[in-house]
C-alpha atoms as a PDB file:
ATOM      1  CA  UNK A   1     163.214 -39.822  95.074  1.00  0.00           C
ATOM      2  CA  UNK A   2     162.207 -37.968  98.450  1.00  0.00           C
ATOM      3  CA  UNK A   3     165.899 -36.845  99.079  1.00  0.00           C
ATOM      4  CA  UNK A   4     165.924 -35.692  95.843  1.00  0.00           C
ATOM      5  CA  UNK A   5     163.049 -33.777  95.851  1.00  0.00           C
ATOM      6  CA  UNK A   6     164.616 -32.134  99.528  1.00  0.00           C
ATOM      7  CA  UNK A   7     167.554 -31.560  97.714  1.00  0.00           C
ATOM      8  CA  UNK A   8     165.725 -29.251  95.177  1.00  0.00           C
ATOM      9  CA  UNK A   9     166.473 -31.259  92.184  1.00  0.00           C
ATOM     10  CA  UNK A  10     163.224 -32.411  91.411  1.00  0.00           C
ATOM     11  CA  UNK A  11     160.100 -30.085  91.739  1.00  0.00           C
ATOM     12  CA  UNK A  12     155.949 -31.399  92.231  1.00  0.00           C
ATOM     13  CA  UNK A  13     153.976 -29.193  90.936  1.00  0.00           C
ATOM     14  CA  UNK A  14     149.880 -28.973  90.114  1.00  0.00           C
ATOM     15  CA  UNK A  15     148.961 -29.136  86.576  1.00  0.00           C
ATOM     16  CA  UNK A  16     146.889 -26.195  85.261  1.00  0.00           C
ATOM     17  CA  UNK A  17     144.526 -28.418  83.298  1.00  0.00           C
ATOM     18  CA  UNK A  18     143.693 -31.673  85.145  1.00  0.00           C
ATOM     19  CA  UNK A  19     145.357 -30.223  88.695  1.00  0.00           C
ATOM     20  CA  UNK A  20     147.011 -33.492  89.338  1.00  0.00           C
ATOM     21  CA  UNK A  21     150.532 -33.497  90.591  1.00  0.00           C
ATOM     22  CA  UNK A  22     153.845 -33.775  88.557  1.00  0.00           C
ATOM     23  CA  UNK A  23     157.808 -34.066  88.638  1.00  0.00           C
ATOM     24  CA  UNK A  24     160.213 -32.203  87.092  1.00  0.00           C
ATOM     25  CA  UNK A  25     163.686 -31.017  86.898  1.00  0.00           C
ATOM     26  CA  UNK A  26     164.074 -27.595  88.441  1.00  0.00           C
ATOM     27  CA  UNK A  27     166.351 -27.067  85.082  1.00  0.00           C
ATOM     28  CA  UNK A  28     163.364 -27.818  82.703  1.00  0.00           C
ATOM     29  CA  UNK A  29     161.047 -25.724  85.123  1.00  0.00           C
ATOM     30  CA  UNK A  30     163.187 -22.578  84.945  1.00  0.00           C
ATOM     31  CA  UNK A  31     163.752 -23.364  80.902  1.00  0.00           C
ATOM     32  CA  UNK A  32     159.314 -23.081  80.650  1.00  0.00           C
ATOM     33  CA  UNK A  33     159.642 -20.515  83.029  1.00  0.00           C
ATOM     34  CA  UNK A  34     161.707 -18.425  80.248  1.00  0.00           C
ATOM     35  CA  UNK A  35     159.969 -19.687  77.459  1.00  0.00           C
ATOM     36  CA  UNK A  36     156.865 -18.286  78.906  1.00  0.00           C
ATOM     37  CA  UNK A  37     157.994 -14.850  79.577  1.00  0.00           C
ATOM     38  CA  UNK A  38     159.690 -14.827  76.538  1.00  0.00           C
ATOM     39  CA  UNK A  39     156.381 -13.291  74.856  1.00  0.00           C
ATOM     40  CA  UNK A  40     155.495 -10.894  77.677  1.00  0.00           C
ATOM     41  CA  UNK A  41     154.748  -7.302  77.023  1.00  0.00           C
ATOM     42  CA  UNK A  42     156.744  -4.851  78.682  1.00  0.00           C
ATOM     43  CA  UNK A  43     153.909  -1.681  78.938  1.00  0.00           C
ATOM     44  CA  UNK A  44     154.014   1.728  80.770  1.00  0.00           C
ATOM     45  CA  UNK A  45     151.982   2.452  84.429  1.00  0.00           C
ATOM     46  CA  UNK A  46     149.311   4.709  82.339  1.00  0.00           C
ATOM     47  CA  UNK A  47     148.749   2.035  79.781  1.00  0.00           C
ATOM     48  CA  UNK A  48     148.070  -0.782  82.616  1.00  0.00           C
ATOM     49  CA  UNK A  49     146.241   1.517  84.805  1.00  0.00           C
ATOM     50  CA  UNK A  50     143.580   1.990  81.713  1.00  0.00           C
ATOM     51  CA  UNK A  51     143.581  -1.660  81.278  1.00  0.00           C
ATOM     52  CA  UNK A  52     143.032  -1.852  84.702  1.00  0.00           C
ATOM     53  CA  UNK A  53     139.935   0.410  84.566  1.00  0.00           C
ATOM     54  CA  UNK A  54     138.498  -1.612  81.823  1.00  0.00           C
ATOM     55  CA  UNK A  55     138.269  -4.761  83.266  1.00  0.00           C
ATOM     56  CA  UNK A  56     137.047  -3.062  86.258  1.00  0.00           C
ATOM     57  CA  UNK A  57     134.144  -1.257  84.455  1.00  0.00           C
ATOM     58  CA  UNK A  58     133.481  -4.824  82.866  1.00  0.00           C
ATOM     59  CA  UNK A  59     133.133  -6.511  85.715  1.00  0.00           C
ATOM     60  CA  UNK A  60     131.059  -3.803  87.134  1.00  0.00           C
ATOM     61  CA  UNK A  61     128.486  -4.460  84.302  1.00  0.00           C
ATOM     62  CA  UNK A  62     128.942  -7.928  84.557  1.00  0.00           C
ATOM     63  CA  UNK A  63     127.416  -8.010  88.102  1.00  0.00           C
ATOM     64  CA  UNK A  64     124.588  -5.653  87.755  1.00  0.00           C
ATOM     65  CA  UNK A  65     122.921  -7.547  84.830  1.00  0.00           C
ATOM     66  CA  UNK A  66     123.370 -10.683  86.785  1.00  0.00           C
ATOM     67  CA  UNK A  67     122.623  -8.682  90.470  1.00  0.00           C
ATOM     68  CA  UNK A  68     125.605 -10.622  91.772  1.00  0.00           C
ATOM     69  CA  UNK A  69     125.314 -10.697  95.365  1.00  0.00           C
ATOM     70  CA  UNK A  70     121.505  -9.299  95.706  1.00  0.00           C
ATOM     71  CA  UNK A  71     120.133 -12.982  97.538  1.00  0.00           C
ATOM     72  CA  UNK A  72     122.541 -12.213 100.359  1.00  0.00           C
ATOM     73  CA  UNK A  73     122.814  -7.813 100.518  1.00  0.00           C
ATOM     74  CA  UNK A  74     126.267  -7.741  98.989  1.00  0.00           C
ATOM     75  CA  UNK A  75     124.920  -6.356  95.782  1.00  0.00           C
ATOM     76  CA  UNK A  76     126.962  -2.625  96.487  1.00  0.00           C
ATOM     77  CA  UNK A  77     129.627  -4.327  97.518  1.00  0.00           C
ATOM     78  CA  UNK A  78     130.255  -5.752  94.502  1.00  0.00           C
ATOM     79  CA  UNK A  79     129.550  -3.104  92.188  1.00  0.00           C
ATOM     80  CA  UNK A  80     130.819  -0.055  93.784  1.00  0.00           C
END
């Protein structure tokens, strides 16, 4: 099994849910791999950019109402 995971032909890889290590065929990986990307979005610079500034002003609000980083001074840090 070790030469052929050197050889490429079989991939470990973490989980996403339990983050325990598997095996699989570098075929099946890149077949997921398509599947997955399959349903992506294709979206201009100005749309992503005002996503962007969403989540950002989110976030922002986020850590005020919970003073994120206030016990240790990093408060403007955080929300600047």
């Amino acid at each position: 099994m070790l030469k052929r995971i050197k050889d490429g032909e079989i991939l470990v890889l973490k989980t996403d849910k339990s983050g325990k290590l598997t095996l699989i065929s570098r075929e099946k990986y890149l077949e997921l791999g398509k599947r997955e990307n399959r349903v992506d979005q294709k979206i201009e610079r100005d749309e992503l950019r005002r996503i962007e500034r969403r989540l950002n002003e989110y976030t922002r609000m986020r850590a005020k109402i919970v003073n994120a980083g206030e016990a240790h001074g990093h408060f403007q840090g955080i929300v600047s």
